[in-house]
PDB file of N, CA and C in Angstrom:
ATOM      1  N   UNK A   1       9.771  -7.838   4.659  1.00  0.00           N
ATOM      2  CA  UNK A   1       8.387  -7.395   4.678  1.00  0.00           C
ATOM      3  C   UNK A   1       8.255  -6.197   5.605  1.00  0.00           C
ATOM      4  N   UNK A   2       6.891  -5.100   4.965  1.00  0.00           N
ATOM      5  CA  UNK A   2       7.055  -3.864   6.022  1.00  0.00           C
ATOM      6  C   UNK A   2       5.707  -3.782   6.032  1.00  0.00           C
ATOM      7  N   UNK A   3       5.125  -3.400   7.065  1.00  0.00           N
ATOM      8  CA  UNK A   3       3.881  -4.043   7.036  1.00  0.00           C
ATOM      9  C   UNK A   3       3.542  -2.140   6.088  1.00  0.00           C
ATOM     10  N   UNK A   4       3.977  -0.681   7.006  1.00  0.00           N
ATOM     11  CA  UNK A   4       4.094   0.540   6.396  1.00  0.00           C
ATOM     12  C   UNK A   4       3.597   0.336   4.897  1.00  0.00           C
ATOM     13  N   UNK A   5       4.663  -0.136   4.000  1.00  0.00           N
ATOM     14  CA  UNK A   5       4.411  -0.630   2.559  1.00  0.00           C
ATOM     15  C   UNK A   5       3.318  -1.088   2.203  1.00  0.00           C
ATOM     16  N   UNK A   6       2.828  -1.675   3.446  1.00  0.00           N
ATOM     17  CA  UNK A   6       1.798  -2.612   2.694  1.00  0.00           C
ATOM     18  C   UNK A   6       0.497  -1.634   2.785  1.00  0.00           C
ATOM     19  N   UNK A   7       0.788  -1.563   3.730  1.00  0.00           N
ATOM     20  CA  UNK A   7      -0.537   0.193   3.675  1.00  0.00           C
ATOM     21  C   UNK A   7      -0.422   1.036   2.476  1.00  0.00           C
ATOM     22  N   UNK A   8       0.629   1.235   2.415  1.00  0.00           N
ATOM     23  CA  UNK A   8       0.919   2.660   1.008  1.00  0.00           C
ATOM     24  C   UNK A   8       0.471   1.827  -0.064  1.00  0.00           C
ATOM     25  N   UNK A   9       0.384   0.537  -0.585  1.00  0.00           N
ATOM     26  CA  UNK A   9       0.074  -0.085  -1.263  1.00  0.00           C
ATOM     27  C   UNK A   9      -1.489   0.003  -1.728  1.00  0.00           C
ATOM     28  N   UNK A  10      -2.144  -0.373  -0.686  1.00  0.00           N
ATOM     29  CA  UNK A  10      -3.567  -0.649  -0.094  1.00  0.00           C
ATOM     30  C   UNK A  10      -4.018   0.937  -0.532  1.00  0.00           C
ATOM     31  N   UNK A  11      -3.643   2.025   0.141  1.00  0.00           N
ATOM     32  CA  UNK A  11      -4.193   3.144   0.589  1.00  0.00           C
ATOM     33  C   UNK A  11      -4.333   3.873  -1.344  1.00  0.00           C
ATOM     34  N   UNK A  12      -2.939   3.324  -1.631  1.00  0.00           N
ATOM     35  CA  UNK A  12      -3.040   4.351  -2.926  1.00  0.00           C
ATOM     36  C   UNK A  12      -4.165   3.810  -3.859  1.00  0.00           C
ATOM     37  N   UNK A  13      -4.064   2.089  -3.913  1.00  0.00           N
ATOM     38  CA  UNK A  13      -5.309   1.851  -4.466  1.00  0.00           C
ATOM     39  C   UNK A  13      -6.758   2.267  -4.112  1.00  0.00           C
ATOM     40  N   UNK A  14      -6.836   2.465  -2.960  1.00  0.00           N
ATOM     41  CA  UNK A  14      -8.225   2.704  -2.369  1.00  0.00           C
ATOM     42  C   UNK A  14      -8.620   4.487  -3.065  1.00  0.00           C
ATOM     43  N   UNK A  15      -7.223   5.068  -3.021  1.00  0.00           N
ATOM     44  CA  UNK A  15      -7.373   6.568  -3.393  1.00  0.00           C
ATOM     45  C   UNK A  15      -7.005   7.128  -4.777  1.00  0.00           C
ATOM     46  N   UNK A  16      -6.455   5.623  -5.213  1.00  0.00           N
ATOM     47  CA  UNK A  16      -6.109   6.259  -6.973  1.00  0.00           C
ATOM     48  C   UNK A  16      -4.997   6.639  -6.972  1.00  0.00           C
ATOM     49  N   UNK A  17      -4.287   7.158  -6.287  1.00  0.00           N
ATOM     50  CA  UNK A  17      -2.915   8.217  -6.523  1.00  0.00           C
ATOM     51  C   UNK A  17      -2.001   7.895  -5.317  1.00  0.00           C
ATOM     52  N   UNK A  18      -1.065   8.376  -5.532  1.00  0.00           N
ATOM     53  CA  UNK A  18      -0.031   7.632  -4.266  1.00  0.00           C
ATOM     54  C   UNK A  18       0.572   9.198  -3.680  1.00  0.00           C
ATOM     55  N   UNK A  19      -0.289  10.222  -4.394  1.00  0.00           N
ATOM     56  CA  UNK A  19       0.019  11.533  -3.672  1.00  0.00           C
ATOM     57  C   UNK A  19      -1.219  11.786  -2.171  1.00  0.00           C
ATOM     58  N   UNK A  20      -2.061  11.112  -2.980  1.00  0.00           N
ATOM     59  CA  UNK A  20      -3.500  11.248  -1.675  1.00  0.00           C
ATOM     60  C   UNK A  20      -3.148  10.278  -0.652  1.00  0.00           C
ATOM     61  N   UNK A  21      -2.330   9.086  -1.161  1.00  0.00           N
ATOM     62  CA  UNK A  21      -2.056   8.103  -0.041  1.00  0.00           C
ATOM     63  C   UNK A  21      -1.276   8.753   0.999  1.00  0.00           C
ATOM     64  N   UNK A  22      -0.105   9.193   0.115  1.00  0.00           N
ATOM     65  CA  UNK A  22       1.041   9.928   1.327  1.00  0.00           C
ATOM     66  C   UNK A  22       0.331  11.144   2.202  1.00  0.00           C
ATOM     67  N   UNK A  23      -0.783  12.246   2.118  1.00  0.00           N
ATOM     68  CA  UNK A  23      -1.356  12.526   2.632  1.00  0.00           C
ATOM     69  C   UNK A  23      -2.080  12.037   3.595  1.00  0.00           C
ATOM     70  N   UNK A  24      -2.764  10.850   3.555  1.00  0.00           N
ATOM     71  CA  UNK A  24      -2.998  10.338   4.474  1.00  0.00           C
ATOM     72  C   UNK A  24      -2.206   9.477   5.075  1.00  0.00           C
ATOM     73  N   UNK A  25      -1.493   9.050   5.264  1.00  0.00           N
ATOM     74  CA  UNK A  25      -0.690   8.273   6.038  1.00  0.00           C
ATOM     75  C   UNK A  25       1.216   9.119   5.927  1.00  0.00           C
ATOM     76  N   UNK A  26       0.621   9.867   6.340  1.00  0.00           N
ATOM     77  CA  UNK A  26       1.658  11.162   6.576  1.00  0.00           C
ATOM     78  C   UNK A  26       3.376  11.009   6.113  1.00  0.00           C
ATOM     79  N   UNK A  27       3.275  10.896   4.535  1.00  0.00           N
ATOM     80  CA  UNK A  27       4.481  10.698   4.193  1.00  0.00           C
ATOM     81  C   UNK A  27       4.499  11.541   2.810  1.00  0.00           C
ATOM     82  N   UNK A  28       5.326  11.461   2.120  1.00  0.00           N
ATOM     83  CA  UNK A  28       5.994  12.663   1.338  1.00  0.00           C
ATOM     84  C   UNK A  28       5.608  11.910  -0.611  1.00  0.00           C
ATOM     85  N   UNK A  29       5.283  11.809  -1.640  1.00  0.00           N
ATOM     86  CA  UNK A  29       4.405  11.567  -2.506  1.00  0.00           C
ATOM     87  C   UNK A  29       5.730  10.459  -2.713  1.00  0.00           C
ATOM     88  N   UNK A  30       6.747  11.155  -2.949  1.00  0.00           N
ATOM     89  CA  UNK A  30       8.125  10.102  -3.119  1.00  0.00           C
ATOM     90  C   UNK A  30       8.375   9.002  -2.439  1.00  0.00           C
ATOM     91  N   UNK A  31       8.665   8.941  -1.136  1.00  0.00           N
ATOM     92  CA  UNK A  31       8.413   8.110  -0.309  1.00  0.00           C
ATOM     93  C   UNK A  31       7.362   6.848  -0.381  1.00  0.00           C
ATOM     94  N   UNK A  32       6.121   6.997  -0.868  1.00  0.00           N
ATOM     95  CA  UNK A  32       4.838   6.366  -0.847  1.00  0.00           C
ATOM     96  C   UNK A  32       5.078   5.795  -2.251  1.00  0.00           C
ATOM     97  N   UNK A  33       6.268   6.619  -3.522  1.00  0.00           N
ATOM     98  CA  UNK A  33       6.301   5.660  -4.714  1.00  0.00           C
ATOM     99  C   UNK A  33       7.756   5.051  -4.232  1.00  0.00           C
ATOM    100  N   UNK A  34       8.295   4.677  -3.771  1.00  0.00           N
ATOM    101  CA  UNK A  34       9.553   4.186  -3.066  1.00  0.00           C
ATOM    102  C   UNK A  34       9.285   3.275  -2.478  1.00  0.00           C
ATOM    103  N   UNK A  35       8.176   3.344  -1.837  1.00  0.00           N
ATOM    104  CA  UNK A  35       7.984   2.171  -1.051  1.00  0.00           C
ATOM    105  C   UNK A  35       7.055   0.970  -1.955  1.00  0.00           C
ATOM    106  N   UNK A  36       6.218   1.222  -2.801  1.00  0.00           N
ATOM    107  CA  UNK A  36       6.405   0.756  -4.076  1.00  0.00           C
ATOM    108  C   UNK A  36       6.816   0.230  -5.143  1.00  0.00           C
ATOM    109  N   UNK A  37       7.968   0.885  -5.125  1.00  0.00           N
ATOM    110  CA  UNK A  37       8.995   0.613  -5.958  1.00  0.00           C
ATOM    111  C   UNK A  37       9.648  -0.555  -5.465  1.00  0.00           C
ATOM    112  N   UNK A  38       9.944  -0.713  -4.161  1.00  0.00           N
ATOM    113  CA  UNK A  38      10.377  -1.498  -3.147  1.00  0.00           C
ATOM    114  C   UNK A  38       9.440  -2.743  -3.103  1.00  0.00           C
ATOM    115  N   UNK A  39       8.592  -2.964  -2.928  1.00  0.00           N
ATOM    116  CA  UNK A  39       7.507  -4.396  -3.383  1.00  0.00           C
ATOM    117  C   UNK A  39       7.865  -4.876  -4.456  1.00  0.00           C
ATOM    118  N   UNK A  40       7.746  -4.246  -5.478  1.00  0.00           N
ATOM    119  CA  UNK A  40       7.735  -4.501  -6.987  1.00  0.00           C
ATOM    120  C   UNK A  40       9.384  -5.358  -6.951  1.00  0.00           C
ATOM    121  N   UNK A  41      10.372  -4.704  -6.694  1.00  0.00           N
ATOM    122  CA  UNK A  41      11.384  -5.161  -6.588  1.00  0.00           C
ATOM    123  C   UNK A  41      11.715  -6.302  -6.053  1.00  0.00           C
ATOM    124  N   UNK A  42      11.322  -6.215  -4.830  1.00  0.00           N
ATOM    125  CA  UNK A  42      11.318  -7.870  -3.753  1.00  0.00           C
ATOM    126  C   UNK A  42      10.350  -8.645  -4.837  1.00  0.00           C
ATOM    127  N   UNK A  43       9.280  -8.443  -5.305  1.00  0.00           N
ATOM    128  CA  UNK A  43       7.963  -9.914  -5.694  1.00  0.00           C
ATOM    129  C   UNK A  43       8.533  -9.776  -7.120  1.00  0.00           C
ATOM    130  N   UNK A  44       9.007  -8.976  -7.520  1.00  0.00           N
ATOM    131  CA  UNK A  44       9.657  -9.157  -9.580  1.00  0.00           C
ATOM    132  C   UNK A  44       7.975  -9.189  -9.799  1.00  0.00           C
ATOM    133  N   UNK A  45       7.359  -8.376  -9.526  1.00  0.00           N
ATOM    134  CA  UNK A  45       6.871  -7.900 -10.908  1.00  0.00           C
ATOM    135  C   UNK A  45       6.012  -6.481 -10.684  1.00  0.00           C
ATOM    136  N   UNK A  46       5.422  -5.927 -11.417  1.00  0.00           N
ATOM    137  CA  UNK A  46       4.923  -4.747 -11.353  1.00  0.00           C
ATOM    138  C   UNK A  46       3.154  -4.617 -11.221  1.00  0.00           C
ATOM    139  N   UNK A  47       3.144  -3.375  -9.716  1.00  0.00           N
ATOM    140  CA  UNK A  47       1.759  -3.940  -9.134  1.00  0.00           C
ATOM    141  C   UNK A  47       0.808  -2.358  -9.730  1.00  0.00           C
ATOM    142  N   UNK A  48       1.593  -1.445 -10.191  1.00  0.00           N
ATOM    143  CA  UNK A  48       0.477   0.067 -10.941  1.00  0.00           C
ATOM    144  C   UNK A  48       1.231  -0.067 -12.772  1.00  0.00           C
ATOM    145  N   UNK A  49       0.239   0.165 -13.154  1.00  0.00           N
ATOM    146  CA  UNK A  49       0.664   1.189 -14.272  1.00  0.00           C
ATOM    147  C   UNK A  49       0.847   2.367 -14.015  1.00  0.00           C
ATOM    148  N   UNK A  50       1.745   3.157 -14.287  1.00  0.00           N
ATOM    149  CA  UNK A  50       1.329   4.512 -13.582  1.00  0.00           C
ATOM    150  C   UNK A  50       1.454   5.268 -15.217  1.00  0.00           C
ATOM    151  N   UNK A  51       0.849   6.836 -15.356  1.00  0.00           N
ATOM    152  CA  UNK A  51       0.627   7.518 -16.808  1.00  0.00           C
ATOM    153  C   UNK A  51      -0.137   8.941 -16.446  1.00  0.00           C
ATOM    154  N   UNK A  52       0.058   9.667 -17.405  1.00  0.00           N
ATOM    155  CA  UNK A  52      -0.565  11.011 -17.103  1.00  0.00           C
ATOM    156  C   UNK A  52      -1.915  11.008 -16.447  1.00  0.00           C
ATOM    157  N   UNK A  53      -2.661   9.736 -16.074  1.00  0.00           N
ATOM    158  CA  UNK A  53      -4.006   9.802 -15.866  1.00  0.00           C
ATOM    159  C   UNK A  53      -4.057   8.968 -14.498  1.00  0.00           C
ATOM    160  N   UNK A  54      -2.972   8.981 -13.879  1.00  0.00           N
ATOM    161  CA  UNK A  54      -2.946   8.419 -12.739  1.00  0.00           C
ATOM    162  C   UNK A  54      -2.849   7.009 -12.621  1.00  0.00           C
ATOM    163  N   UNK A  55      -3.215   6.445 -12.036  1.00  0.00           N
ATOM    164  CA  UNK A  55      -2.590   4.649 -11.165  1.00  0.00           C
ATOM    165  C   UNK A  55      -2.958   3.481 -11.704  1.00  0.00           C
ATOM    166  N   UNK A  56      -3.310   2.679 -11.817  1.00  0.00           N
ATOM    167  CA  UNK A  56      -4.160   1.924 -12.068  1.00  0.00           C
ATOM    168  C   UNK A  56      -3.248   0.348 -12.098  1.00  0.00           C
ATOM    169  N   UNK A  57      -4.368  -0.644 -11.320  1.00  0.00           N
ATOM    170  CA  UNK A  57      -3.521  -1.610 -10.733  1.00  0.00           C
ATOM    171  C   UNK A  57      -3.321  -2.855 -12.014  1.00  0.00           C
ATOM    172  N   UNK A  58      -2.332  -3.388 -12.148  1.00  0.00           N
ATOM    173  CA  UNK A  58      -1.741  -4.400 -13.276  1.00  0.00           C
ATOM    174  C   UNK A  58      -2.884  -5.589 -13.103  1.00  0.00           C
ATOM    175  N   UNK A  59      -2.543  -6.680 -13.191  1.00  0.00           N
ATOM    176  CA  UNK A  59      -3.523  -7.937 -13.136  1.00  0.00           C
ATOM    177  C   UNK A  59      -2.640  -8.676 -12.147  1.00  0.00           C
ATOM    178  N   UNK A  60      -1.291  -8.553 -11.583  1.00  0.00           N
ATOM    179  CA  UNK A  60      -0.348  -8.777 -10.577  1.00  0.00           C
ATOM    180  C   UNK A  60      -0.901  -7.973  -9.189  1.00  0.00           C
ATOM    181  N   UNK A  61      -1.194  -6.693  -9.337  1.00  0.00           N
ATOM    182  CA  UNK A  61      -1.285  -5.986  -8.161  1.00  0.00           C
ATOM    183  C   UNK A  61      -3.174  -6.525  -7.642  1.00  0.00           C
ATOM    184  N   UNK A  62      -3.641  -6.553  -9.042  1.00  0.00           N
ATOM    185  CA  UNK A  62      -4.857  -6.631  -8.433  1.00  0.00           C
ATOM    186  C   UNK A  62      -5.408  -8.186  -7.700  1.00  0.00           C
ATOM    187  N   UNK A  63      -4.245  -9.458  -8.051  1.00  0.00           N
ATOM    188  CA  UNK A  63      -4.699 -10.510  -7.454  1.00  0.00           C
ATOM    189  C   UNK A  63      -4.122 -10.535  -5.792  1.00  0.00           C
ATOM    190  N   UNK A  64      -3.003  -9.767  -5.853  1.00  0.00           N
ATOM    191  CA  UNK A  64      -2.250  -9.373  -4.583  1.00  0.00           C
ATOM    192  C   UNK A  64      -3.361  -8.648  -3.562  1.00  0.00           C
ATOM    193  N   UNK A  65      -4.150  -7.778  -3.833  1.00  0.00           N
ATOM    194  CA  UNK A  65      -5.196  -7.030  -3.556  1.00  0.00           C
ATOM    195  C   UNK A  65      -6.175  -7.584  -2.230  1.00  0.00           C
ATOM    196  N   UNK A  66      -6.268  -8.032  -2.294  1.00  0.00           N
ATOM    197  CA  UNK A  66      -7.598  -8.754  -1.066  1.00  0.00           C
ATOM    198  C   UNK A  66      -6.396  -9.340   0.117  1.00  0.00           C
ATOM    199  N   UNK A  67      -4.986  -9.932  -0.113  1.00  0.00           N
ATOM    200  CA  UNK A  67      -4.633 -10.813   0.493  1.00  0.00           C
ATOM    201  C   UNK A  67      -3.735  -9.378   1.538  1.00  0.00           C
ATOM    202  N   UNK A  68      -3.418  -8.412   0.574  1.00  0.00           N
ATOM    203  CA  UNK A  68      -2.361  -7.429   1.564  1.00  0.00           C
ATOM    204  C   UNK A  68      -3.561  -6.255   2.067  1.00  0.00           C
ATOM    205  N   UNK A  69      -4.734  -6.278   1.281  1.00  0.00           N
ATOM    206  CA  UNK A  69      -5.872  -5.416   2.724  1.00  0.00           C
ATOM    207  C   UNK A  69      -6.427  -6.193   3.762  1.00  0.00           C
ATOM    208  N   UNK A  70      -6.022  -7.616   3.905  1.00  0.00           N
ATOM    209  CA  UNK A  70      -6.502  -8.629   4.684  1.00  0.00           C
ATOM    210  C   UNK A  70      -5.257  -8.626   5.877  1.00  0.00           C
ATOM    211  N   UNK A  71      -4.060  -8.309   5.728  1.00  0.00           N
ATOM    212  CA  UNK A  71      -2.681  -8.154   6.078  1.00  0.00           C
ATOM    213  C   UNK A  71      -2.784  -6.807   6.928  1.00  0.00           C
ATOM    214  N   UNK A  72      -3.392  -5.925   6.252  1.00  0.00           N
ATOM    215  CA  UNK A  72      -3.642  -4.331   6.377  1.00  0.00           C
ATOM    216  C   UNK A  72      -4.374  -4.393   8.065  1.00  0.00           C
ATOM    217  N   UNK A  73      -5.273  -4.800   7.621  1.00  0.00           N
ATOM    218  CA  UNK A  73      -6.502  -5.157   8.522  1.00  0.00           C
ATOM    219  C   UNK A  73      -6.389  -5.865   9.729  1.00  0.00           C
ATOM    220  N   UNK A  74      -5.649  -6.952   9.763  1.00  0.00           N
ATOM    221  CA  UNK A  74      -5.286  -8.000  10.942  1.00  0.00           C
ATOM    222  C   UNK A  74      -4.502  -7.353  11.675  1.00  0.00           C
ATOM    223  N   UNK A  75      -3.600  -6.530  10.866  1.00  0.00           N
ATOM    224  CA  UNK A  75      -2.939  -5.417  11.660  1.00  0.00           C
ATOM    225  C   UNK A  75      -3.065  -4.271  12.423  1.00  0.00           C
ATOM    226  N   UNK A  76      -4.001  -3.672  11.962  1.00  0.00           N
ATOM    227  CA  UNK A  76      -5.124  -2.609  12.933  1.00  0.00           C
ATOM    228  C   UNK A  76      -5.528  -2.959  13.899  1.00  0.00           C
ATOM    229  N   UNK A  77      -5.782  -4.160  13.852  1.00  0.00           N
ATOM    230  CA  UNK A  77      -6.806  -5.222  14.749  1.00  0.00           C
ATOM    231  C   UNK A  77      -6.359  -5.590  15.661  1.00  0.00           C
ATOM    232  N   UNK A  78      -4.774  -6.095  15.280  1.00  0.00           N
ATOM    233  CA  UNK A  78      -3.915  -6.664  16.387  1.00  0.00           C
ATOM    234  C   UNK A  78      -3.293  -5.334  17.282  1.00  0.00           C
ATOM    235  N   UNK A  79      -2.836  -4.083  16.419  1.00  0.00           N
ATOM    236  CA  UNK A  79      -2.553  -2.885  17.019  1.00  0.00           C
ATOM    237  C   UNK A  79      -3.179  -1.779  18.246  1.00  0.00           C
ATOM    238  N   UNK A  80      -4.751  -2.450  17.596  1.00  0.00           N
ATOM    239  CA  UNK A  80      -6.425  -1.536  18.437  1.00  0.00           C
ATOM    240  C   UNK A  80      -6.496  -2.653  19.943  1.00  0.00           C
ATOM    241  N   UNK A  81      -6.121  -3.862  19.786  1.00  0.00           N
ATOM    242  CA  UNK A  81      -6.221  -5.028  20.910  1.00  0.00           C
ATOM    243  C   UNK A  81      -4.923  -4.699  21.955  1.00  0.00           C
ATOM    244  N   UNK A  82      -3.227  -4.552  21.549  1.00  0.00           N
ATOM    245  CA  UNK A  82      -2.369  -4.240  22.288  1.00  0.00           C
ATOM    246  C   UNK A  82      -2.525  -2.996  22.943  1.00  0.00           C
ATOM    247  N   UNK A  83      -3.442  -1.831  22.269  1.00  0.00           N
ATOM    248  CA  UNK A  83      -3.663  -0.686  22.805  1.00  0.00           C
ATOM    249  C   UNK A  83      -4.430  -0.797  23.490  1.00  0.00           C
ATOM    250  N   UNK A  84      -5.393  -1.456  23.971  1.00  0.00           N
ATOM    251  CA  UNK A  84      -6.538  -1.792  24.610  1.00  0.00           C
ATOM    252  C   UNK A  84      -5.590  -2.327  26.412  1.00  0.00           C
ATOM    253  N   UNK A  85      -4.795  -3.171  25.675  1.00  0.00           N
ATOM    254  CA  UNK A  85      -4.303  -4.421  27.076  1.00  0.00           C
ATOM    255  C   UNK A  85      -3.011  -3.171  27.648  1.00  0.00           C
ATOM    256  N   UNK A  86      -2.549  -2.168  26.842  1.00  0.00           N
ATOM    257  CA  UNK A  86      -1.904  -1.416  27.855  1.00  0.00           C
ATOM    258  C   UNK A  86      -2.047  -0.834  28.924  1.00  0.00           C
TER     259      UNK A  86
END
């Protein structure tokens, strides 16, 4: 598990495209479908359609959906709290 991934995951859905994701979370368009590619691989099954019209999440990615921006989130949270106690 990477938690990274799980953002690029999250982010591309939130933005449609996994080129706007890597923009924001400062990585390279390849990279952000790699790491992708990399989920899909570990869970066996496939979480975008991807097609000339951009992303769009399977019925796999989208039940995954709430539980890895919930993952996303606890993580900010726990990250914004250790930065706090330094």
């Amino acid at each position: 598990m990477n938690i990274q991934k799980y953002m690029a995951f999250v982010k591309a859905v939130e933005l449609g495209s996994f080129t706007k994701a890597a923009e924001i979370l400062d990585y390279s368009q390849s990279g952000i479908s790699r790491m992708i590619n990399d989920l899909e691989k570990e869970w066996g099954i496939f979480l975008f359609e991807r097609g000339r019209t951009g992303i769009n999440l399977t019925s796999e990615g989208l039940k995954l959906l709430p539980q890895l921006k919930r993952i996303c989130n606890e993580y900010e949270i726990l990250m914004e709290a250790n930065w706090r106690l330094a």
